[in-house]
Protein backbone atom coordinates (compact mmCIF):
# COMPACT_ATOMS: atom_id res chain seq x y z
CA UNK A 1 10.84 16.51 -17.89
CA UNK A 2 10.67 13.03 -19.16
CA UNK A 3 7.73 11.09 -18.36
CA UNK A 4 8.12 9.20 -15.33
CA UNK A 5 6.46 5.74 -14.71
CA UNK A 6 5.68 3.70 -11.80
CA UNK A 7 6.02 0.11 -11.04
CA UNK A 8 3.93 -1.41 -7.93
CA UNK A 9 3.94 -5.60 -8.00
CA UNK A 10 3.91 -8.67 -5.76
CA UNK A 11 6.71 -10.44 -8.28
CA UNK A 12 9.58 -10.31 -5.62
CA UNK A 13 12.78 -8.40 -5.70
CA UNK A 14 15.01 -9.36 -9.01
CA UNK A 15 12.07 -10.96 -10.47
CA UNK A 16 12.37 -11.33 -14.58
CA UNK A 17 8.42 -10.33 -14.74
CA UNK A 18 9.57 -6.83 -13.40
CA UNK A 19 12.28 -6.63 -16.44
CA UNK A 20 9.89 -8.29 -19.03
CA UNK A 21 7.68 -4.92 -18.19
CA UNK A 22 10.46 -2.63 -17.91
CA UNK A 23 11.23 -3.85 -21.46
CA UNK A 24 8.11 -3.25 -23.10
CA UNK A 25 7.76 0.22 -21.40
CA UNK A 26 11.36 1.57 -22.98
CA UNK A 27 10.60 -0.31 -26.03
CA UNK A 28 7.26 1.73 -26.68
CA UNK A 29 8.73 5.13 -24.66
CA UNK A 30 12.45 4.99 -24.57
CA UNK A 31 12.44 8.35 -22.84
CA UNK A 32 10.68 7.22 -19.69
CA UNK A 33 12.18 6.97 -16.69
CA UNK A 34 10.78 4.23 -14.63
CA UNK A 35 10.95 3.78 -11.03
CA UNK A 36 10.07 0.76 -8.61
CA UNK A 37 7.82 1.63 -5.66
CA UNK A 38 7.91 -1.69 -4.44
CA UNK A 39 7.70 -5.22 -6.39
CA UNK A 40 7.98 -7.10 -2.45
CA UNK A 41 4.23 -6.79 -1.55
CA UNK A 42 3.18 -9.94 -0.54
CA UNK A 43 1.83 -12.65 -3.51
CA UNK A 44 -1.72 -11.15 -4.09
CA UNK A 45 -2.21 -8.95 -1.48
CA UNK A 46 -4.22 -6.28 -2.69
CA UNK A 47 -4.95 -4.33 0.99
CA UNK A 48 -0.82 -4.16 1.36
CA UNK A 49 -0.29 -2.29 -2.14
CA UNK A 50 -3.32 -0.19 -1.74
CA UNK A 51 -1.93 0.99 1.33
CA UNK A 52 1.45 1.07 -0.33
CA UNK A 53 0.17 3.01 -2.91
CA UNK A 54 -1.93 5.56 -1.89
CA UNK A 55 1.07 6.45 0.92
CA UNK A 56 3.46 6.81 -1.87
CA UNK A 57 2.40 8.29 -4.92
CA UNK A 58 1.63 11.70 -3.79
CA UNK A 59 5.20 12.43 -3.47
CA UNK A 60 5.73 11.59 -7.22
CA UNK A 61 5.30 14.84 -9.98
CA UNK A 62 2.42 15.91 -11.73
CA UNK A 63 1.56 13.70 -14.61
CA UNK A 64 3.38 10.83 -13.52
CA UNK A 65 2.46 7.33 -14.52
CA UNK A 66 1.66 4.44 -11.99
CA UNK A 67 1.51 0.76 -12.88
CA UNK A 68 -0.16 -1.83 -10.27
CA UNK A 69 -0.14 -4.93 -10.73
CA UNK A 70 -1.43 -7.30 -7.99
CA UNK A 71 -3.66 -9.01 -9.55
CA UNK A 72 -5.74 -12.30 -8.42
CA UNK A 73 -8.19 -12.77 -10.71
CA UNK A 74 -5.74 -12.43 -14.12
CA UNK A 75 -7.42 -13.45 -16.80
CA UNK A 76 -10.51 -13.28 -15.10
CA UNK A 77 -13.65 -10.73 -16.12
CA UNK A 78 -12.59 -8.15 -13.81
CA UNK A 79 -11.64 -4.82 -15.37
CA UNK A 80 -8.37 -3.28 -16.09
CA UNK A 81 -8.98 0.51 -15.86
CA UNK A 82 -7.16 3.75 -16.23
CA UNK A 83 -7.96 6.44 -13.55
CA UNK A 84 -6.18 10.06 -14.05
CA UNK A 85 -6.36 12.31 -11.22
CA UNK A 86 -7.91 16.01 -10.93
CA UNK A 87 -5.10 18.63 -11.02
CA UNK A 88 -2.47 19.56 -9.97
CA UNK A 89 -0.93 16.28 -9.50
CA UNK A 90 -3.23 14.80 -13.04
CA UNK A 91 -1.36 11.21 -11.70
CA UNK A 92 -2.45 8.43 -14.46
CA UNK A 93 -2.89 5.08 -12.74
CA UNK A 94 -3.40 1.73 -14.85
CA UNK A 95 -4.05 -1.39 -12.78
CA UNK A 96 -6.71 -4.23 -12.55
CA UNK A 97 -10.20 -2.61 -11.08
CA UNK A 98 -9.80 -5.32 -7.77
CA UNK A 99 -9.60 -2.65 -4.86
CA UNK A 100 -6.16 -1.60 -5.70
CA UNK A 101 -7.59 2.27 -6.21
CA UNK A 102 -9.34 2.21 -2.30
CA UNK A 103 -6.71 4.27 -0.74
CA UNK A 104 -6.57 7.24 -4.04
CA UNK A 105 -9.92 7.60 -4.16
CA UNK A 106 -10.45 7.86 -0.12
CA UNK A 107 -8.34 10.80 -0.65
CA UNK A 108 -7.75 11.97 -4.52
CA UNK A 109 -10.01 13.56 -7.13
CA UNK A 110 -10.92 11.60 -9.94
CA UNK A 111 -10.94 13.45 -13.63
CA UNK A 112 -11.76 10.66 -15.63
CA UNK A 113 -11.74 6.81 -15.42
CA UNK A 114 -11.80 4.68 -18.55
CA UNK A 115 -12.15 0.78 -18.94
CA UNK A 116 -8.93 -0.18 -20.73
CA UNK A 117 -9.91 -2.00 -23.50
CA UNK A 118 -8.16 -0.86 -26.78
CA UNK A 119 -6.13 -3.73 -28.06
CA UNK A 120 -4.39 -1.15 -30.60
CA UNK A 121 -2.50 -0.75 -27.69
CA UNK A 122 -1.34 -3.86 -26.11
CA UNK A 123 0.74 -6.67 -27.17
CA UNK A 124 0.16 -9.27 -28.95
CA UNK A 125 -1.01 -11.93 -28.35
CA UNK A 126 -2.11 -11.51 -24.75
CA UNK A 127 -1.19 -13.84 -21.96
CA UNK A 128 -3.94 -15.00 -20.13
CA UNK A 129 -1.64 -14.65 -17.02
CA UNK A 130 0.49 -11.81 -17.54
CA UNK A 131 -1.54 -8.86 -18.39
CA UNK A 132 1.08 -6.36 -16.65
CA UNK A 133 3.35 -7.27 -19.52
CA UNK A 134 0.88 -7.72 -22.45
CA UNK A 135 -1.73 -5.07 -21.34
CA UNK A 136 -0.68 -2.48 -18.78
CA UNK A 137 3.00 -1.74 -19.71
CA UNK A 138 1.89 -0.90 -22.98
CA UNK A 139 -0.93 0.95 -22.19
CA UNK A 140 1.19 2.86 -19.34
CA UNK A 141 3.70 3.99 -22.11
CA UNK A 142 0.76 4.81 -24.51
CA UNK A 143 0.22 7.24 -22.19
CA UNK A 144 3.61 8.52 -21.80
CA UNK A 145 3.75 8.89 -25.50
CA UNK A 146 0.14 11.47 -25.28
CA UNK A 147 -2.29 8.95 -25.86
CA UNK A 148 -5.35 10.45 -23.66
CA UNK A 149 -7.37 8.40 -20.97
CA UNK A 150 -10.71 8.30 -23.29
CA UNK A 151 -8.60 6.63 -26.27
CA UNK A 152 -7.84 3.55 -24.12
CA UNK A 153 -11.62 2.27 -24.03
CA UNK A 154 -15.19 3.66 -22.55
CA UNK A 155 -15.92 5.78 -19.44
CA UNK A 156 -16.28 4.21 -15.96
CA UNK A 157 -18.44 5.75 -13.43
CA UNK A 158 -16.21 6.21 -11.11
CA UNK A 159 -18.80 4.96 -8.08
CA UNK A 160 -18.63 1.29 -10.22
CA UNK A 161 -14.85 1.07 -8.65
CA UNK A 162 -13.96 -1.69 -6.43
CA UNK A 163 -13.20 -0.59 -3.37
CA UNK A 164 -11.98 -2.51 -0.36
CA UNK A 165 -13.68 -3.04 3.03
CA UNK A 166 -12.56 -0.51 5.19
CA UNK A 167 -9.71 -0.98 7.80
CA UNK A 168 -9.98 1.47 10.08
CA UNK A 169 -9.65 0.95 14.24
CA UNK A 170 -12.23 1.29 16.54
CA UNK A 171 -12.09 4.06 18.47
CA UNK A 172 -14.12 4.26 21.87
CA UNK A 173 -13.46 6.35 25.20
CA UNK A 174 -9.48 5.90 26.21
CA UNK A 175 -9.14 2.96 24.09
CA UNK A 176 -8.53 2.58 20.08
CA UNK A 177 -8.52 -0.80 19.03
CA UNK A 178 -6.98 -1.24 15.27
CA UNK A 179 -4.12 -3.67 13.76
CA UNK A 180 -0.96 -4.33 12.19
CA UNK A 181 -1.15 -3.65 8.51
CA UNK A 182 2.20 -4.61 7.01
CA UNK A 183 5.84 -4.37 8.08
CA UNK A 184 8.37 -2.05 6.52
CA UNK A 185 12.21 -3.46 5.21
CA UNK A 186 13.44 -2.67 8.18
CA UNK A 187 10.94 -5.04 10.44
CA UNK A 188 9.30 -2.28 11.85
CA UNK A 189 5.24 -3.12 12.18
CA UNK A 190 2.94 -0.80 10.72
CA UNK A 191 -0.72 -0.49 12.33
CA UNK A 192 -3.84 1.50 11.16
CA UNK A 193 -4.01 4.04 13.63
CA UNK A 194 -2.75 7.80 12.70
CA UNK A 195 -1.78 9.94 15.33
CA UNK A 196 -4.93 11.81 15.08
CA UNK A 197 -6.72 8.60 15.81
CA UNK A 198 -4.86 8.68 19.61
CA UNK A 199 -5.49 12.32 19.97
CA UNK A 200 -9.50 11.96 18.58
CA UNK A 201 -9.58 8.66 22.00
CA UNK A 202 -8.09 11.59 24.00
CA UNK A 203 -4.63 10.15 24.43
CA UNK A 204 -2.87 12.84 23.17
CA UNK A 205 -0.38 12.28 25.98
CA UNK A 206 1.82 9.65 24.90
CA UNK A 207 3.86 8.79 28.15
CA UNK A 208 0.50 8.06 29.91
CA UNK A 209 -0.67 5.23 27.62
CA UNK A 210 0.02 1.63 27.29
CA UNK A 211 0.22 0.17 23.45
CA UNK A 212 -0.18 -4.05 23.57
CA UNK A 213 -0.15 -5.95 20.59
CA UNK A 214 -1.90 -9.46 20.36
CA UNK A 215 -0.89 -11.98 18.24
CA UNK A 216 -3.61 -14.01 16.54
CA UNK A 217 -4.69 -17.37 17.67
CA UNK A 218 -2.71 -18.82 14.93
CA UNK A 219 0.65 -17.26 15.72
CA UNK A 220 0.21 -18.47 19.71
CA UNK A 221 2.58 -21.01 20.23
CA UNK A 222 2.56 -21.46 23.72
CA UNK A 223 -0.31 -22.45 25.90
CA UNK A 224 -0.09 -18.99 28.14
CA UNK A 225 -1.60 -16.42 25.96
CA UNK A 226 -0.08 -13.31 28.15
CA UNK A 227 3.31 -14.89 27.66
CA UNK A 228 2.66 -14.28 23.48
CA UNK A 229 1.41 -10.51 24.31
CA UNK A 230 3.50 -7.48 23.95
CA UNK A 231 2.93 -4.14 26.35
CA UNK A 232 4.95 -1.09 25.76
CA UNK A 233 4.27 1.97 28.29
CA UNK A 234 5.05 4.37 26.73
CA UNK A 235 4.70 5.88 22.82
CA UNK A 236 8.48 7.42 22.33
CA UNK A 237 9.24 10.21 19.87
CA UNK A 238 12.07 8.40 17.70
CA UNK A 239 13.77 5.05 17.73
CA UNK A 240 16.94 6.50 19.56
CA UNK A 241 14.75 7.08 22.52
CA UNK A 242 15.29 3.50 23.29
CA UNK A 243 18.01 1.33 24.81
CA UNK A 244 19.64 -1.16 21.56
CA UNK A 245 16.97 -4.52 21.30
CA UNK A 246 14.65 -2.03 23.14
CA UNK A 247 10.84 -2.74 21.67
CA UNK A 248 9.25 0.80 21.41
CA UNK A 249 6.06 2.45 19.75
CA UNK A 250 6.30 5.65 17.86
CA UNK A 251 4.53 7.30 15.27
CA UNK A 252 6.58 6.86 11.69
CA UNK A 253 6.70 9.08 8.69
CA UNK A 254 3.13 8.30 7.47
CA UNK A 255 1.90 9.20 10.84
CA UNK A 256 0.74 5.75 11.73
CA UNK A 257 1.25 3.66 15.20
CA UNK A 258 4.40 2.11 14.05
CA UNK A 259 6.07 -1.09 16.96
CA UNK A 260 9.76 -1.52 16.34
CA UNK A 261 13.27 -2.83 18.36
CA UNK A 262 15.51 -0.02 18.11
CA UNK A 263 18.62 -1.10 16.35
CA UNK A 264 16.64 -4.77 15.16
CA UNK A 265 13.60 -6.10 13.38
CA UNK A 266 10.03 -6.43 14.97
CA UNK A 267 9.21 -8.61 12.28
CA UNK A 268 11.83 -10.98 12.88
CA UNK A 269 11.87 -10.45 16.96
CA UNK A 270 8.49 -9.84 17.79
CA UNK A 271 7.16 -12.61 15.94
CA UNK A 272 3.59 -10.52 15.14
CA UNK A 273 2.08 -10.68 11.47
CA UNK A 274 0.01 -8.83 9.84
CA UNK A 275 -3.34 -8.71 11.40
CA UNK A 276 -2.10 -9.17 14.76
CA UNK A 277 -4.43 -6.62 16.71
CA UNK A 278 -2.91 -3.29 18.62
CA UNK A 279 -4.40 -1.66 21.23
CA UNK A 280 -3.69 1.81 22.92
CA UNK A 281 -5.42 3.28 25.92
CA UNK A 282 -4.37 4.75 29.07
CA UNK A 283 -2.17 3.54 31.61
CA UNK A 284 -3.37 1.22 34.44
CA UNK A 285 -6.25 0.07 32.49
């Protein structure tokens, strides 16, 4: 199988960054095949692709390639590191050391994790602002080509990896408190609690619980701050369980609290953002 490489960036759909890295990667493997994860997380969000990431990537093959690059502090001291995965799935990510990693390594085994800093194998000269380009596109189809992990630069401890605060809901006695996360293309808000969150608050019993979202004081626009909340009664089992323009909770394909409008766009409807906070506990609370 040819190698297969990843592309994860906040450069926006059609951006000419994207190509400019595409370009280097065939130039230096021509055999890859490259494939965008996503290039619409929002401009330096790290928390987004982390999530983004660590959802996706498991579904790829063993041995495949993944490229990150949402990156605040280009240019900066912070690292760029190389982190290949424990079999079977040996996954090979490059990306800046800035949290991206949080979600693998809740989750993933770590083989070895290298600092990359080999200039044999970058461009040059290097951009002081595009490093995805000059540094991790070439580094990603070094290791296409065979290079190994320990050629790119010295061992990390793999404990010295940024990782991000955790986001995880609070869950006390018929009540789990957590938040929206991101929204999907189709408008559909994602939140931070799994279904084994609601079962672990003893609301396994979805028709008996109440889900309201609440926006945050910066998204209130009107004076009444009931009239900005949301309550759904029920959690439904898939979006056709609801009327067209219905609003309805459900649990999507990563198993998280997901608040949608069947047949529309939360996003665009609801008005929420991410960060607006979602709550689910029992009915007539």
């Amino acid at each position: 199988m040819p190698p297969i490489l990843t592309l994860t960036t906040d450069f926006g759909v059609g951006s000419p960054y994207v190509a400019e890295m595409k370009g280097v990667m065939l130039s230096r493997a021509p055999g890859a095949t490259i494939v965008d994860i996503t290039h619409a997380a929002p401009p330096q969000d790290i928390r987004y692709a982390c999530d983004v990431l660590a959802s996706v990537t498991p579904r790829f093959p063993a041995e495949s390639i993944h490229v990150a690059v949402v990156d605040p502090g280009v240019g900066t001291s912070r690292r760029i590191v190389c982190v290949r995965l424990a079999p079977p799935s040996r996954h090979a990510f490059v990306l800046p050391d800035n949290g991206l990693l949080t979600g693998i390594l809740a989750s993933q085994h770590v083989a070895e994790a290298v600092e990359v800093t080999e200039p044999r194998y970058w461009l040059s000269p290097v951009s002081a602002t595009f490093h995805g380009r000059d540094i991790m596109a070439p580094v990603a189809a070094a290791l296409a080509g065979g290079v190994e992990p320990e050629e790119l630069g010295p061992a990390v401890d793999t404990a010295s990896l940024v990782r991000l605060p955790p986001d995880l809901p609070t869950i006390s006695p018929s009540e789990i408190r957590g938040r929206v996360t991101r929204a999907d293309s189709f408008g559909n808000l994602i939140t931070n609690i799994t279904r084994a969150d609601v079962r672990e608050a003893g609301l396994a019993d979805r028709k008996t619980v109440v889900v309201v979202a609440i926006w945050p004081e910066s998204d209130r626009i009107q004076s009444n701050e009931s009239e900005r909340n949301l309550e759904i009664r029920r959690i439904v089992a898939t979006y056709a369980d609801a009327a067209p323009g219905e609003t309805v909770a459900l649990f999507g394909s990563q198993d998280r609290l997901e608040i949608a409008v069947s047949g529309g766009s939360a996003l665009r409807e609801l008005g929420a953002t991410p960060g607006s906070v979602v709550i689910v506990r029992t009915a007539g609370r």
